[in-house]
Protein backbone atom coordinates (compact mmCIF):
# COMPACT_ATOMS: atom_id res chain seq x y z
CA UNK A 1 7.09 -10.88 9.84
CA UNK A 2 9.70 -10.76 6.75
CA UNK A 3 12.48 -9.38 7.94
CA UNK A 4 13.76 -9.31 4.58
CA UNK A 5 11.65 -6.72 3.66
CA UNK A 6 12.31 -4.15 6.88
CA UNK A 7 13.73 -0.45 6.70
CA UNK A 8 16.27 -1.97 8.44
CA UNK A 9 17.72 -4.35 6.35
CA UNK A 10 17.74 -1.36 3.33
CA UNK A 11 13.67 -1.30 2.47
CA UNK A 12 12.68 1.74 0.51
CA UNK A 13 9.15 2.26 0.58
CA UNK A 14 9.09 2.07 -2.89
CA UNK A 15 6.85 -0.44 -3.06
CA UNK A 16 3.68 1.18 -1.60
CA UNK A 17 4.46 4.36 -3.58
CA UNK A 18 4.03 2.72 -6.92
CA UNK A 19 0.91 0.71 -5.00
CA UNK A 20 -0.72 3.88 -4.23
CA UNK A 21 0.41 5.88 -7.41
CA UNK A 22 -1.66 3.42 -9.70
CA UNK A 23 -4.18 2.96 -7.29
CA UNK A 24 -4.71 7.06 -7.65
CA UNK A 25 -4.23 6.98 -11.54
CA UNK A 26 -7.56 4.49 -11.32
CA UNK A 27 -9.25 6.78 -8.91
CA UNK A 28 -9.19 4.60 -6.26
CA UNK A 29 -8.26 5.05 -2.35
CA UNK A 30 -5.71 3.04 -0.37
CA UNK A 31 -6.09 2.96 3.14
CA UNK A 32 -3.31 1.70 5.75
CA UNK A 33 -3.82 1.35 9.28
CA UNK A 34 -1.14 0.60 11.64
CA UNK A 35 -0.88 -0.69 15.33
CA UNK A 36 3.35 -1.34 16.77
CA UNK A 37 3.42 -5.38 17.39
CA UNK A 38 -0.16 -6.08 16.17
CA UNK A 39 0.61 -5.60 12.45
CA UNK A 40 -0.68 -3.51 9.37
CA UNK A 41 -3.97 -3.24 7.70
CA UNK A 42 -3.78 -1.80 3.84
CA UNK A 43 -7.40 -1.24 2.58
CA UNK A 44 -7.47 -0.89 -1.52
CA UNK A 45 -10.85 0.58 -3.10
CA UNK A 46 -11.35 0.77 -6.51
CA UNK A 47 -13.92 1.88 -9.11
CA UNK A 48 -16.74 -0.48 -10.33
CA UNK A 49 -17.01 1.46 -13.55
CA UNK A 50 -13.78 2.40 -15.79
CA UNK A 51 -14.37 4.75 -18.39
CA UNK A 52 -12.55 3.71 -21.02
């Protein structure tokens, strides 16, 4: 684990906000699954087909 990048040691979040917000502007999903000592699963789905 990073410990640099904890709540901690002054983490934000900010990160996974701007992850999901352009995630959502593509009309895609994220997904995050969590377990306490076993780690974190983040799940990103995205569109085959842009309109453009």
């Amino acid at each position: 684990m990073d410990k640099a990048r904890s709540r901690e040691t002054g983490g934000s979040g900010l990160g996974l906000y701007i992850a999901k917000s352009i995630i959502k502007l593509h009309k895609g999903e994220i997904k995050i699954k969590s377990k306490e000592k076993e780690g974190t699963e983040v799940e990103l789905i995205l569109s085959a087909s842009l309109e453009f």
